[in-house]
N, C-alpha and C. Protein backbone atom coordinates (compact mmCIF):
# COMPACT_ATOMS: atom_id res chain seq x y z
N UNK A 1 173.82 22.05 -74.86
CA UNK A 1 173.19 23.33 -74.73
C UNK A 1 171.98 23.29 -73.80
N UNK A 2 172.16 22.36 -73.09
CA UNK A 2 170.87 22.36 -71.94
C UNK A 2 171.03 23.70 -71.25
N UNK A 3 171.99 23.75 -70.82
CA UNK A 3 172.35 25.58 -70.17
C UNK A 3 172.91 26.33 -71.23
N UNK A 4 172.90 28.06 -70.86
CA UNK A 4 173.46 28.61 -72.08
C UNK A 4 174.79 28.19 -72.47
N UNK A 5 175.09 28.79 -73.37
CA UNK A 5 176.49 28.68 -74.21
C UNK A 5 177.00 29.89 -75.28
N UNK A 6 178.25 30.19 -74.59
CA UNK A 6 178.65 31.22 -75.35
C UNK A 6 179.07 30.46 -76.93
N UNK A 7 178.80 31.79 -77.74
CA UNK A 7 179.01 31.42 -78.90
C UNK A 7 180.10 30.77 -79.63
N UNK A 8 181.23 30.83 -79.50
CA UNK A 8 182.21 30.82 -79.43
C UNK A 8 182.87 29.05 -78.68
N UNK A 9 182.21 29.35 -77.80
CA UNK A 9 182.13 27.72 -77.16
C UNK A 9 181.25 26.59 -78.44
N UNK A 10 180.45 27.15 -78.14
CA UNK A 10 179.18 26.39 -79.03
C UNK A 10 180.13 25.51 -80.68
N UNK A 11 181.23 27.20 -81.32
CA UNK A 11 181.52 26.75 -81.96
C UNK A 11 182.76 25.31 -82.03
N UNK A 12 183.69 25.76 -81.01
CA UNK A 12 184.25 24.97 -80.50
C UNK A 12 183.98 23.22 -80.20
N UNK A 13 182.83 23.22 -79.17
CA UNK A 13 182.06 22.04 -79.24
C UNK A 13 181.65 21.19 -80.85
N UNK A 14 180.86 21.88 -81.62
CA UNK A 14 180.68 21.70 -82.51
C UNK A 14 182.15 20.62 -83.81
N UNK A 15 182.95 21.60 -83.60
CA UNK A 15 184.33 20.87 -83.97
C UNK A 15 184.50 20.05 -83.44
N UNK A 16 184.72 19.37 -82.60
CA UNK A 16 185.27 18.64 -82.21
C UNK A 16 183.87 17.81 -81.82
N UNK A 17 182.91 17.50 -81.81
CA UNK A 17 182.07 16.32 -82.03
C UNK A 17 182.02 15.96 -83.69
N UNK A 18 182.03 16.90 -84.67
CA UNK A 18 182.53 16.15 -85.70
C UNK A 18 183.60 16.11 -86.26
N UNK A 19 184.49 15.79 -85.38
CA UNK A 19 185.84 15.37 -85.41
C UNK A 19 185.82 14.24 -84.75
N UNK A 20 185.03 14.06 -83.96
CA UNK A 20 184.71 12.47 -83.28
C UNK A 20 183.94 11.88 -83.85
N UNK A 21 182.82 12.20 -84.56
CA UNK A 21 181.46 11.33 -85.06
C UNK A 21 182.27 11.08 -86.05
N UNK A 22 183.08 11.29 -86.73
CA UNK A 22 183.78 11.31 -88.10
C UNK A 22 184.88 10.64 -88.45
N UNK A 23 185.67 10.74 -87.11
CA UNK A 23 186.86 10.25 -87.20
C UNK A 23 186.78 8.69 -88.22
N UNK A 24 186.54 7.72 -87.31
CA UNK A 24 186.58 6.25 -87.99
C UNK A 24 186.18 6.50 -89.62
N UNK A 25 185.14 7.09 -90.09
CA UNK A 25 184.51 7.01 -90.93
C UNK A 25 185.78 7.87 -91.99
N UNK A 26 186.31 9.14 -91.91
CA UNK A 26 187.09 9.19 -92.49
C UNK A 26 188.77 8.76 -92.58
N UNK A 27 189.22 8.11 -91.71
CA UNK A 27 190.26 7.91 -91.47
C UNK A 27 191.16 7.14 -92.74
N UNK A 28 190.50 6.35 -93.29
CA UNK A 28 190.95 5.44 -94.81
C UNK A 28 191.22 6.97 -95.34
N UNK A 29 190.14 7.70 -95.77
CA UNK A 29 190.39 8.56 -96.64
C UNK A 29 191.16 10.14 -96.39
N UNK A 30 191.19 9.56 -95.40
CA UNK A 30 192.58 10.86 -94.61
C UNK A 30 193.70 10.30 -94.71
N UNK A 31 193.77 9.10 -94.62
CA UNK A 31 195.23 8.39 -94.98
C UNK A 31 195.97 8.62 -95.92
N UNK A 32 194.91 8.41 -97.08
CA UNK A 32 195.33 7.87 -98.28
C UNK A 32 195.70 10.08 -98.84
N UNK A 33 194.75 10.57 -98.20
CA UNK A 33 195.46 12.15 -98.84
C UNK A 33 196.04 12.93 -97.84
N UNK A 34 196.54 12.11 -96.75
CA UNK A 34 197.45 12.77 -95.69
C UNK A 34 197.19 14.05 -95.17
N UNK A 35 195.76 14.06 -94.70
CA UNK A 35 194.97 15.16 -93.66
C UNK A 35 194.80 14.42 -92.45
N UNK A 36 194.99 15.79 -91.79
CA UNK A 36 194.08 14.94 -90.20
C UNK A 36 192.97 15.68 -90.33
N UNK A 37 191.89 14.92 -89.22
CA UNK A 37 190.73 15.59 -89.06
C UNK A 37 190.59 16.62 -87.69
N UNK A 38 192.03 16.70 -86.99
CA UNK A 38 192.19 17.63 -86.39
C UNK A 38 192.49 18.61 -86.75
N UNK A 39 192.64 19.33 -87.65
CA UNK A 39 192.66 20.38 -89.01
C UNK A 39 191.38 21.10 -89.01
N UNK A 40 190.48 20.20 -89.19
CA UNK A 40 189.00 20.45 -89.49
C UNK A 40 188.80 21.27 -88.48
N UNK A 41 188.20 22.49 -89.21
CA UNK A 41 187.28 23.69 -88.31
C UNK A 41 186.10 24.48 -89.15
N UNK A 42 185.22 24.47 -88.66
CA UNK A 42 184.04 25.67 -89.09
C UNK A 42 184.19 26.73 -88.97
N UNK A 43 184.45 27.45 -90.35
CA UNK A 43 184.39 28.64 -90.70
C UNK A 43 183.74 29.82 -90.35
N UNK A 44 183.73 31.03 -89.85
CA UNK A 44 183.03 31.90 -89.34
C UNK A 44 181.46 31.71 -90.35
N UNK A 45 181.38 31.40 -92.13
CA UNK A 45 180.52 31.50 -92.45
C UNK A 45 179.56 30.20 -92.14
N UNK A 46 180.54 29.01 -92.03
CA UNK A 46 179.71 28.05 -91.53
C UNK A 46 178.93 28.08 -90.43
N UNK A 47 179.43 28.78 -89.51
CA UNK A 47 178.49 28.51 -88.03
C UNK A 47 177.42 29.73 -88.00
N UNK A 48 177.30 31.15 -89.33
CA UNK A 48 176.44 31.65 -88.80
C UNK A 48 175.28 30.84 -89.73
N UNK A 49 175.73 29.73 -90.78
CA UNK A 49 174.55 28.83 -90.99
C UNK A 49 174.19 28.08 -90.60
N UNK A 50 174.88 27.23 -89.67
CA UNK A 50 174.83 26.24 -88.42
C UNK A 50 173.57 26.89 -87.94
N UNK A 51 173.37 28.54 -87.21
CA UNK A 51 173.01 28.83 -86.39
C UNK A 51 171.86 29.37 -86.77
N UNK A 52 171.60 29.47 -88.37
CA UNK A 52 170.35 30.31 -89.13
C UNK A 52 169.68 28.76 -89.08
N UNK A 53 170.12 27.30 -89.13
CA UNK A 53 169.51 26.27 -89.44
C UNK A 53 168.58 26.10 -88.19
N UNK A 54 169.40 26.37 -86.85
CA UNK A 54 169.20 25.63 -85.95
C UNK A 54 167.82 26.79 -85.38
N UNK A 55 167.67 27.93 -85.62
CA UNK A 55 166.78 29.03 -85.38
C UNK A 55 165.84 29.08 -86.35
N UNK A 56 165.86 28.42 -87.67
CA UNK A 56 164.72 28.25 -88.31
C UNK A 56 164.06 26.70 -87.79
N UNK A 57 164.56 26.17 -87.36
CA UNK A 57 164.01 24.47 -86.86
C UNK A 57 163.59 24.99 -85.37
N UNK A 58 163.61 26.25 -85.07
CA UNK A 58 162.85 26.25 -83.82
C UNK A 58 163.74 25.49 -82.86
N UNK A 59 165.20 25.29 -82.76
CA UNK A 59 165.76 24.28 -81.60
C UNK A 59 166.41 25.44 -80.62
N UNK A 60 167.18 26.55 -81.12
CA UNK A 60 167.97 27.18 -80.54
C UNK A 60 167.29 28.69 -80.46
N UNK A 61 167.61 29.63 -79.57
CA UNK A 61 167.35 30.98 -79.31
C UNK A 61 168.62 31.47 -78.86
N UNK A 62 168.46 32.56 -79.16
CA UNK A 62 169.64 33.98 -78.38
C UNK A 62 169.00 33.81 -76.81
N UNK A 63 169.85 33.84 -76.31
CA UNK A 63 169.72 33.64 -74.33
C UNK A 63 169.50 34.78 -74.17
N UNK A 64 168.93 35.48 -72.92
CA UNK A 64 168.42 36.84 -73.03
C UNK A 64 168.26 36.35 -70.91
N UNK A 65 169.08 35.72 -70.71
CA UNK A 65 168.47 35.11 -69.32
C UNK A 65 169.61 35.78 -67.85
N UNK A 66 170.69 35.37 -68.56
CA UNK A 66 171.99 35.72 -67.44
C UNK A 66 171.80 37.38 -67.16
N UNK A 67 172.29 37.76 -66.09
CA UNK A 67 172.84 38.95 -65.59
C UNK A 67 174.27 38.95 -65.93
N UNK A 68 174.76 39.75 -66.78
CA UNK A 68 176.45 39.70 -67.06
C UNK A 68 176.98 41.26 -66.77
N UNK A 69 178.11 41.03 -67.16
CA UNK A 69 178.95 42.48 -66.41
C UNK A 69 179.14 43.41 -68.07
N UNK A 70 179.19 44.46 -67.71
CA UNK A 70 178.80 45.09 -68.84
C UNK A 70 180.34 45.11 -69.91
N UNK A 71 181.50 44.21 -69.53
CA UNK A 71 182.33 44.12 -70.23
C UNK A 71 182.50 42.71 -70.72
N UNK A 72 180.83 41.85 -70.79
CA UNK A 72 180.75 40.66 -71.30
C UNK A 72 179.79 40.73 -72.50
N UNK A 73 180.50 41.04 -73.83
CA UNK A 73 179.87 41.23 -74.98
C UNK A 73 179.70 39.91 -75.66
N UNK A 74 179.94 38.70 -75.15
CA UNK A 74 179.67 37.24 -75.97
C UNK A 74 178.05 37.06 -75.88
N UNK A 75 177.59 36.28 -77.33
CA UNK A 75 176.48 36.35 -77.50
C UNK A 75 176.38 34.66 -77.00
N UNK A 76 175.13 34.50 -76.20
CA UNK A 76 175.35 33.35 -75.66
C UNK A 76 173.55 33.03 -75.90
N UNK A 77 173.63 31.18 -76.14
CA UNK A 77 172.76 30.76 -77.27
C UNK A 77 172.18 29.44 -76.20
N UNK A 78 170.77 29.47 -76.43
CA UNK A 78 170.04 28.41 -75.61
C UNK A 78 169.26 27.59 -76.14
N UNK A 79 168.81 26.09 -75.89
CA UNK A 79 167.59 25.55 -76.09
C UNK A 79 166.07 25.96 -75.96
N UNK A 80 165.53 26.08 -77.12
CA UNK A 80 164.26 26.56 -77.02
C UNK A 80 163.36 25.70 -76.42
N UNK A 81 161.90 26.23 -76.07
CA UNK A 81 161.30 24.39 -75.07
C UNK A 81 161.23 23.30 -76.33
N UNK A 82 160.95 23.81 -77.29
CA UNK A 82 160.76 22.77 -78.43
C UNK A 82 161.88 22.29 -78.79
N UNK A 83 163.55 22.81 -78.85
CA UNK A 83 164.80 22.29 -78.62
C UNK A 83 164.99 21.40 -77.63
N UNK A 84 164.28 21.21 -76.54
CA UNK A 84 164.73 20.91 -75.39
C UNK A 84 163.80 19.19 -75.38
N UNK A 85 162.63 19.52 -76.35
CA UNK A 85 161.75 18.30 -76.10
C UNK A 85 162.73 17.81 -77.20
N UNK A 86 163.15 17.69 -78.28
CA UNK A 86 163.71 16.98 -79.63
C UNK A 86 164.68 16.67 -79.17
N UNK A 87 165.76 17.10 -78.42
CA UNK A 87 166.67 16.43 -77.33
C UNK A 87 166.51 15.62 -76.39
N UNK A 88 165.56 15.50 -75.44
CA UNK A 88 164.84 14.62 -74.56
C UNK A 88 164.65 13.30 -75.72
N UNK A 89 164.12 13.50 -76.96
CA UNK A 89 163.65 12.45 -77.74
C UNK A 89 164.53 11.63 -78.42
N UNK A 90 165.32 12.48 -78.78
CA UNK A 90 166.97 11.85 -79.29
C UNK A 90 167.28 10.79 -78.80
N UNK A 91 167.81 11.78 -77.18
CA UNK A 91 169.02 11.09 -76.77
C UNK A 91 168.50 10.05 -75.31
N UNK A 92 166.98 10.19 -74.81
CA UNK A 92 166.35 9.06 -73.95
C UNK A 92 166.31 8.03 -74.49
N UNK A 93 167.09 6.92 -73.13
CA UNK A 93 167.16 5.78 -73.20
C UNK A 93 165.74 5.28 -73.34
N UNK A 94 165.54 4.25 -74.00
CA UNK A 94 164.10 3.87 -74.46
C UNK A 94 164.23 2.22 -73.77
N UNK A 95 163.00 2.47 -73.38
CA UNK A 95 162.66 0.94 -72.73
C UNK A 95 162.63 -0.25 -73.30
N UNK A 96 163.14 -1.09 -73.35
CA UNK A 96 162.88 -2.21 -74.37
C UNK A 96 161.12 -2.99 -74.40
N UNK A 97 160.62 -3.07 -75.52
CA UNK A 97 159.34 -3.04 -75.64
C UNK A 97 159.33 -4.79 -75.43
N UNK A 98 158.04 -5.18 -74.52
CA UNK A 98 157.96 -6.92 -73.90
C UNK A 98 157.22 -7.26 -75.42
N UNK A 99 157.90 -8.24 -75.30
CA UNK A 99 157.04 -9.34 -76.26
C UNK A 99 156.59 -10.42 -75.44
N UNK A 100 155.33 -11.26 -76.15
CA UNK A 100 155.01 -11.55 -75.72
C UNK A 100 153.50 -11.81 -74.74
């Protein structure tokens, strides 16, 4: 979400990274009760709490930025600057500290 993202995408993405972060971890226990985790989807009610979480933590905002055509009714969702620093912090490679 460094650039906007329609909603809809967002949710999309969302699936399918925890369908990857997940996979290994559930796979024994998908076996054994014969699910896949390609099945797995977030529920319309799940993502508007996904999205109440991510707007009370101050990470995400409603985009208010694009020029769109007036037959583009998708609500499309951005990094706030304080979203944008907690991401920088995450996911930067960190220097290995000298000893010594």
């Amino acid at each position: 979400m460094i650039h906007e993202c329609r909603e809809r995408e967002m949710r999309r993405l969302l699936n399918v990274f925890i369908r990857e972060e997940n996979e290994s971890q559930f796979k024994k226990e998908l076996a054994t009760e014969k699910l896949k985790l390609q099945e797995f989807l977030i529920t319309e009610n799940d993502l508007q709490t996904i999205k109440v979480q991510l707007r009370a933590l101050g990470l995400i905002t409603m985009s208010q930025k694009r020029q769109r055509s007036v037959k583009d009714t998708d609500t499309y969702w951005t990094l706030t600057p304080y979203g944008n620093e907690v991401m920088n912090s995450l996911r930067a490679i960190r220097r290995p500290t000298r000893t010594g």
